[in-house]
N, C-alpha and C. Protein backbone atom coordinates (compact mmCIF):
# COMPACT_ATOMS: atom_id res chain seq x y z
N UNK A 1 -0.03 21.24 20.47
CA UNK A 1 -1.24 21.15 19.68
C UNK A 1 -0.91 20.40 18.39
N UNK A 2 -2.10 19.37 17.89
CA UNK A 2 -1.59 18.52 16.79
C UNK A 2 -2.14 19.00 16.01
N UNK A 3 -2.05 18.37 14.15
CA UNK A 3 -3.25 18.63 13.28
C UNK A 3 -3.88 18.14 12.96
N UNK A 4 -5.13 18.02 12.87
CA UNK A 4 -6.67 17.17 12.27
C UNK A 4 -6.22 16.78 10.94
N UNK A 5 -5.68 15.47 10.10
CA UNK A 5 -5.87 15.38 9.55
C UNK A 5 -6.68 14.85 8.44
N UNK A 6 -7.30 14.82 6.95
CA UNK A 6 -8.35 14.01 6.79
C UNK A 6 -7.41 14.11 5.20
N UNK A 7 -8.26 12.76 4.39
CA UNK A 7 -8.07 12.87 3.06
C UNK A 7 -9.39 14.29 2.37
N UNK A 8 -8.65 14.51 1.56
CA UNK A 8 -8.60 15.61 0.83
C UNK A 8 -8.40 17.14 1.13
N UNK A 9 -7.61 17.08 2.37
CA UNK A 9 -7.36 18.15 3.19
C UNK A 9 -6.50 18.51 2.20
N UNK A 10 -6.15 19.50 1.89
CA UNK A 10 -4.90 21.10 1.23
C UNK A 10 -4.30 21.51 2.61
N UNK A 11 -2.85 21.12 2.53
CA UNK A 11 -2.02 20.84 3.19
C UNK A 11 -0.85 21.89 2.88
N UNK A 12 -0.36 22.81 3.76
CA UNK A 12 0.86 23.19 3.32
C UNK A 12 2.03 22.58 3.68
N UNK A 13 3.05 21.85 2.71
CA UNK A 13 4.35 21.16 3.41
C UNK A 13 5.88 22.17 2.95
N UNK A 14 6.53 22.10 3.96
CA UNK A 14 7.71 22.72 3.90
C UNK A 14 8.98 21.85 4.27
N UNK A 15 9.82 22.10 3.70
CA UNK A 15 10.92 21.09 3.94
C UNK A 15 12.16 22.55 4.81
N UNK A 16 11.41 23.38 5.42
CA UNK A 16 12.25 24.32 5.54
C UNK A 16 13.05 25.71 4.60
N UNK A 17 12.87 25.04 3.06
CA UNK A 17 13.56 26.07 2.22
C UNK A 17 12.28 26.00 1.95
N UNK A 18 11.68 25.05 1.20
CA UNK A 18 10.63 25.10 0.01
C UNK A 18 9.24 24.92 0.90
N UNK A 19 7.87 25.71 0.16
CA UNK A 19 7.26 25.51 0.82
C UNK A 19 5.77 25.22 -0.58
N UNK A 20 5.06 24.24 -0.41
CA UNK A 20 4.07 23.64 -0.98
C UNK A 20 2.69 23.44 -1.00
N UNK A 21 1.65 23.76 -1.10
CA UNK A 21 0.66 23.29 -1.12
C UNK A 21 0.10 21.99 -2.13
N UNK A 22 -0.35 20.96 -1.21
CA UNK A 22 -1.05 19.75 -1.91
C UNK A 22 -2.05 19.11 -1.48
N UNK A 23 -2.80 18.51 -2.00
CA UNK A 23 -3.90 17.74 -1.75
C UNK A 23 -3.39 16.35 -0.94
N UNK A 24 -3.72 15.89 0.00
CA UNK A 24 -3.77 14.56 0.94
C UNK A 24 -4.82 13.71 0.05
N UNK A 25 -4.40 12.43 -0.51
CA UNK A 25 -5.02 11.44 -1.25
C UNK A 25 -5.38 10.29 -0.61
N UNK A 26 -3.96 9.90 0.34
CA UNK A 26 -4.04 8.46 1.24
C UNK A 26 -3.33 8.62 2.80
N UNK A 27 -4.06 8.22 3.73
CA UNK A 27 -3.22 8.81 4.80
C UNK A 27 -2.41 7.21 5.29
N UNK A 28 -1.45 7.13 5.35
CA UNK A 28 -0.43 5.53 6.17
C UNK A 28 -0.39 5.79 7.68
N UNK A 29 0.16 4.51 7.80
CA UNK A 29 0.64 4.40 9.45
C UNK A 29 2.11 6.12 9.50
N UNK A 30 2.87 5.36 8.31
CA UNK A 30 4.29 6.28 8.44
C UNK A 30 4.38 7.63 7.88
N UNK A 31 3.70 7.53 6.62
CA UNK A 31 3.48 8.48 5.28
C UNK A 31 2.25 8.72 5.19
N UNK A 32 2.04 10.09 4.07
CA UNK A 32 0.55 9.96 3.94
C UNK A 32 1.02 10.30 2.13
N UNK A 33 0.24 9.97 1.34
CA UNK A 33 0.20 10.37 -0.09
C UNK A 33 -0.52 11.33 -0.50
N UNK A 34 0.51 12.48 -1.34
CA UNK A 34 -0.29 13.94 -1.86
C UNK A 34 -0.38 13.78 -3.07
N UNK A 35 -1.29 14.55 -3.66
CA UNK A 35 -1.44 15.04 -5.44
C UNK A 35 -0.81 16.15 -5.00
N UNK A 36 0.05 16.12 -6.13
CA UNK A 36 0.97 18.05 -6.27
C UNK A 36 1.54 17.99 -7.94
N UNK A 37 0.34 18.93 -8.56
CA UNK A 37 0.52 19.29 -10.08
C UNK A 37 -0.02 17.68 -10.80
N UNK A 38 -0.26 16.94 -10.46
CA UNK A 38 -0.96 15.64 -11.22
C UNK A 38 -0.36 14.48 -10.89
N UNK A 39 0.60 14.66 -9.72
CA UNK A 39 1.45 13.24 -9.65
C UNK A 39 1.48 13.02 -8.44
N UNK A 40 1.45 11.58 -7.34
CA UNK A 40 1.35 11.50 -6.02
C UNK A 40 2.30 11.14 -5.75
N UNK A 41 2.28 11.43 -4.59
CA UNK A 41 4.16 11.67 -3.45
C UNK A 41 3.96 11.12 -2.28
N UNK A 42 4.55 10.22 -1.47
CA UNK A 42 4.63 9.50 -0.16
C UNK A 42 5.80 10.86 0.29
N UNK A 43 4.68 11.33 1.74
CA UNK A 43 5.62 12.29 2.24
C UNK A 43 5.70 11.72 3.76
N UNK A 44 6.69 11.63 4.49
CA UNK A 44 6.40 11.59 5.83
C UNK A 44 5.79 12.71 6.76
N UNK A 45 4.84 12.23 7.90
CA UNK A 45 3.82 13.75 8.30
C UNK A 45 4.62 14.91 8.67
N UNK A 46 5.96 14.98 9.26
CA UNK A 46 6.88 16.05 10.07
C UNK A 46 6.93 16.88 9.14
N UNK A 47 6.83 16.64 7.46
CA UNK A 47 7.18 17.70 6.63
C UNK A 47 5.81 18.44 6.35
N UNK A 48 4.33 18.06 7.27
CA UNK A 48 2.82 18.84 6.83
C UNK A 48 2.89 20.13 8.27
N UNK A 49 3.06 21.29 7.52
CA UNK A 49 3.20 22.55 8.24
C UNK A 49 2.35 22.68 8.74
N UNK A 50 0.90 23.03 8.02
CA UNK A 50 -0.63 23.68 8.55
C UNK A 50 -1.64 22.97 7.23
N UNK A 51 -2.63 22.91 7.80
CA UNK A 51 -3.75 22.54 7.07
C UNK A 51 -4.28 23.64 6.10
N UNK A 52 -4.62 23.92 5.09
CA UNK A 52 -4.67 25.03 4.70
C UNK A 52 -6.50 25.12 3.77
N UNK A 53 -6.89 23.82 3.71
CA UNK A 53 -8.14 24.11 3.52
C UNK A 53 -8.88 22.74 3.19
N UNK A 54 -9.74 22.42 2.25
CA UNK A 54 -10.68 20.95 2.35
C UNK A 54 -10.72 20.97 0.56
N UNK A 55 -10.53 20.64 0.10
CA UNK A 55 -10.79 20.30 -1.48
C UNK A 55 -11.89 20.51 -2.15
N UNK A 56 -12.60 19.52 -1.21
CA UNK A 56 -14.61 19.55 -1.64
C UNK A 56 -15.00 21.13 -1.13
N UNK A 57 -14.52 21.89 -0.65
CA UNK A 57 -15.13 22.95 0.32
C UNK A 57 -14.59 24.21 -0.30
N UNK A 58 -13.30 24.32 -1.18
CA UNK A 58 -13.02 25.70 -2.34
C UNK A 58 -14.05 25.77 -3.32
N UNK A 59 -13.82 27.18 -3.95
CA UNK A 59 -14.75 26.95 -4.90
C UNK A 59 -14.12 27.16 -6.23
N UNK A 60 -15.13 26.54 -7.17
CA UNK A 60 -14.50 25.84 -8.58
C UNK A 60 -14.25 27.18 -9.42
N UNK A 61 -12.85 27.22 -9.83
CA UNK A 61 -13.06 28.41 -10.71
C UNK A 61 -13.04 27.77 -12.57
């Protein structure tokens, strides 16, 4: 089973020790680009664990 991915999906990534939640900004052929704390990151997809929610779709606190 694969994962649906879309831009502005909340993404959990794990590198195995560490584990992250970030926003998906740009999706690539190889990489896709996250916001995590205000700065964007080219991650390759093997390190996106589970989808964890939609950006537009939390609510604003």
């Amino acid at each position: 089973m694969g994962i649906l991915l879309h831009n502005y999906n909340i993404v959990r990534i794990t590198d195995g020790s560490n584990i992250i939640e970030c926003t998906i900004i740009k999706m690539c052929l190889d990489y896709a680009v996250v916001k995590y704390k205000g700065a964007q990151y080219k991650i390759t997809y093997d390190l996106v664990d589970k989808v964890v929610g939609h950006e537009l779709l939390l609510p604003y606190s």
